[in-house]
C-alpha atoms as a PDB file:
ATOM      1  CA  UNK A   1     -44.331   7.962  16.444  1.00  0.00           C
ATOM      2  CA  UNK A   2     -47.810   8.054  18.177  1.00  0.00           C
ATOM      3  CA  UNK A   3     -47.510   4.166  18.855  1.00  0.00           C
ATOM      4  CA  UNK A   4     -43.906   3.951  20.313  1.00  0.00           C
ATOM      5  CA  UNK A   5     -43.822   2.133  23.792  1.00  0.00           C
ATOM      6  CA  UNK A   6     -40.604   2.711  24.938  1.00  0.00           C
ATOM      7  CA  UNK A   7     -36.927   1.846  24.330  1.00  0.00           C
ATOM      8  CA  UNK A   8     -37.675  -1.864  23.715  1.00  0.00           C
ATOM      9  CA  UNK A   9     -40.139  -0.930  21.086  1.00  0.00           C
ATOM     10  CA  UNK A  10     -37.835   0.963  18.811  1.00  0.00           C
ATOM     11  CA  UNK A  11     -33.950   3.133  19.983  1.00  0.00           C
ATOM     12  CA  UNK A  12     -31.238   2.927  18.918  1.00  0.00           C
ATOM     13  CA  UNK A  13     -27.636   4.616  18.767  1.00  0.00           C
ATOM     14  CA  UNK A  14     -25.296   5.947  16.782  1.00  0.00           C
ATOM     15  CA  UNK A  15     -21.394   6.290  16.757  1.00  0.00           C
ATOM     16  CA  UNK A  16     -19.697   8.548  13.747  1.00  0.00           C
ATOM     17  CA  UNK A  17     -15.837   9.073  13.750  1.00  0.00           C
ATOM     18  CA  UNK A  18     -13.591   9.905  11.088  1.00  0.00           C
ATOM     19  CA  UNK A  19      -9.737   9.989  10.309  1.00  0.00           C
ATOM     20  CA  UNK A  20      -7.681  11.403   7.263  1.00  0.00           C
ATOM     21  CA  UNK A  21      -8.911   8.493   5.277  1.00  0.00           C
ATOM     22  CA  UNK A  22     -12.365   7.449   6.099  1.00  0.00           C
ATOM     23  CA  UNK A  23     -15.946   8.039   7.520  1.00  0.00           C
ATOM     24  CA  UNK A  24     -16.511   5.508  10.189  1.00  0.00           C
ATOM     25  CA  UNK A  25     -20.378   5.046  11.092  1.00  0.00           C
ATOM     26  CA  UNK A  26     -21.771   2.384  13.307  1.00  0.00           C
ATOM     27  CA  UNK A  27     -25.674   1.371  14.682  1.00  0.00           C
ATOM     28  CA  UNK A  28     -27.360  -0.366  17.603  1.00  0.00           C
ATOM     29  CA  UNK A  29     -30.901  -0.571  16.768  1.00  0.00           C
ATOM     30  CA  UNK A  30     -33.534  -2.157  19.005  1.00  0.00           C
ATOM     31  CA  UNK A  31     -36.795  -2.991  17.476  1.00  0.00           C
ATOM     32  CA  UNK A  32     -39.601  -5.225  19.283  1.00  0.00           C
ATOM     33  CA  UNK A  33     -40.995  -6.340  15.820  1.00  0.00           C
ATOM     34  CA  UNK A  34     -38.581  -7.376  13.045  1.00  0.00           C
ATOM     35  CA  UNK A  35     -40.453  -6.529   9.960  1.00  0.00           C
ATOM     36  CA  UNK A  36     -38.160  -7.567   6.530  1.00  0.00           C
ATOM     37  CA  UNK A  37     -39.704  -9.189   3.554  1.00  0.00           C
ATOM     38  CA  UNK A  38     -37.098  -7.735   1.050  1.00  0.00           C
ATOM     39  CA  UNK A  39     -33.688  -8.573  -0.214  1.00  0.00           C
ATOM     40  CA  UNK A  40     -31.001  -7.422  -2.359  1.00  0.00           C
ATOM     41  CA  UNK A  41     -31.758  -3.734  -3.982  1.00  0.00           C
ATOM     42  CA  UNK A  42     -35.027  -3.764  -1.809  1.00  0.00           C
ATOM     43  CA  UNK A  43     -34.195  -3.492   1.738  1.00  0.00           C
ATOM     44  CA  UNK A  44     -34.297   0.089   2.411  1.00  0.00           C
ATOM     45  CA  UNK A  45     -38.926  -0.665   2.016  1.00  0.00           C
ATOM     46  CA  UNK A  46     -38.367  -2.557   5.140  1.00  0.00           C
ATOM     47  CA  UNK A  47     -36.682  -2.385   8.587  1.00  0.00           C
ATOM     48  CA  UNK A  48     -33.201  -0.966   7.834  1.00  0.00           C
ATOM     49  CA  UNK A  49     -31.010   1.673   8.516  1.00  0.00           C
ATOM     50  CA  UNK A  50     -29.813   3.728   6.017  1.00  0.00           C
ATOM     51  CA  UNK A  51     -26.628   6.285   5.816  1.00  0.00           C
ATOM     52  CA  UNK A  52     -26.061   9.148   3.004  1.00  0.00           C
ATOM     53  CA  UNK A  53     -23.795  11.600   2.696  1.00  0.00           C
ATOM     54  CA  UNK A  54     -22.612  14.087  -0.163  1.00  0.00           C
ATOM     55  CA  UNK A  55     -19.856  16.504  -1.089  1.00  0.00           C
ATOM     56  CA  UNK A  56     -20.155  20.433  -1.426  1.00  0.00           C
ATOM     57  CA  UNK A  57     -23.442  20.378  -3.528  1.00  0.00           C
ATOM     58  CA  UNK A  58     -21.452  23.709  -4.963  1.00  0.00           C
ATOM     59  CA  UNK A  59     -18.543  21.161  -6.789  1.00  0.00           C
ATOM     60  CA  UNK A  60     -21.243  18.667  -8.124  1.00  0.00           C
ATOM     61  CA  UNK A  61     -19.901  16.043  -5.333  1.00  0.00           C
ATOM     62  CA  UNK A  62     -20.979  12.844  -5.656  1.00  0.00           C
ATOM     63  CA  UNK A  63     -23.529  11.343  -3.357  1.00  0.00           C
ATOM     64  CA  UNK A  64     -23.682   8.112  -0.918  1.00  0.00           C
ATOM     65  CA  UNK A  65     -26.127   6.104   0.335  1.00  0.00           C
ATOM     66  CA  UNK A  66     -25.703   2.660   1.887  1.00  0.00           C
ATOM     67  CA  UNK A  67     -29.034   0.791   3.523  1.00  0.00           C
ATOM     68  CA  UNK A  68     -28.592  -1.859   5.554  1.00  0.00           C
ATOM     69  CA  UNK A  69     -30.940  -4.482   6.955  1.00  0.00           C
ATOM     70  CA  UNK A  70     -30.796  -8.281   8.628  1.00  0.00           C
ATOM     71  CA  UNK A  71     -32.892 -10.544   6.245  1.00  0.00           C
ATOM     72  CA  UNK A  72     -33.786 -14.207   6.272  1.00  0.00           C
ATOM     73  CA  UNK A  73     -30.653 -14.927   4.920  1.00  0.00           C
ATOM     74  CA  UNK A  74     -28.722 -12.646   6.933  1.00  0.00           C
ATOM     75  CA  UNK A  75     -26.954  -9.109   6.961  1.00  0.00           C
ATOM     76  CA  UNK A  76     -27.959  -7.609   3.402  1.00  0.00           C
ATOM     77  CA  UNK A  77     -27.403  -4.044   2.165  1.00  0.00           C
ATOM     78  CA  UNK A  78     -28.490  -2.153  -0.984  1.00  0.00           C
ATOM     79  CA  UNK A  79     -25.214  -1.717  -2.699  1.00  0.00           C
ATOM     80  CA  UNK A  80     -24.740  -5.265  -2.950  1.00  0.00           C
ATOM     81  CA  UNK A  81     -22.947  -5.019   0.570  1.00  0.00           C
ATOM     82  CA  UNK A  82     -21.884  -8.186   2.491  1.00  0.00           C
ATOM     83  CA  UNK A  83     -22.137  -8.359   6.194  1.00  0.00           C
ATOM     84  CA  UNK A  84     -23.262  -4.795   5.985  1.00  0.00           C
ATOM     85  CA  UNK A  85     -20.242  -2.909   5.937  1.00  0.00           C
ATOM     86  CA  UNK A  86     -18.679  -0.915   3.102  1.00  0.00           C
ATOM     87  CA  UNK A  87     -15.847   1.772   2.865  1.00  0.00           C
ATOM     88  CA  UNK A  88     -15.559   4.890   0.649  1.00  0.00           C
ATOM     89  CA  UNK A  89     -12.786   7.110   0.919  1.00  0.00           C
ATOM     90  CA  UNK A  90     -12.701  10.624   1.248  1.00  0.00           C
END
């Protein structure tokens, strides 16, 4: 990004673990200008953070993507997600 001024403009962090059961991912994202008009479905068009991951594309695995984004009315995510935060097993 030509226009980035530094950590307080826009960093972040990000933590992945796993255990026999679950993918475990977690973000700190720092952004000087909050910039979300959408909700529901729609939040991965404006400030969000979004997480995919897919099988062996050899075994037609399924795919998954979860966005998630603060809104006026709060945490929001695309798969109808609550509080940002959703579990698949593995």
């Amino acid at each position: 990004m030509k226009d980035r001024r530094g950590p307080d403009d826009l960093s972040g962090r990000i933590v992945v673990a796993y255990d026999d059961e679950f993918l475990y991912l977690a973000a700190e994202i720092r952004d000087d200008i909050h910039s979300q008009p959408n909700a529901d479905d729609q939040v991965w068009q404006g400030d969000s953070i979004q997480f995919a991951c897919a099988g062996r594309p050899w075994e037609n695995s399924k795919r998954y993507e979860l966005t998630a984004a603060l809104t006026t009315k709060g945490a929001a995510g695309s798969n109808g997600v609550p509080r940002c935060e959703k579990s698949f097993p593995i």
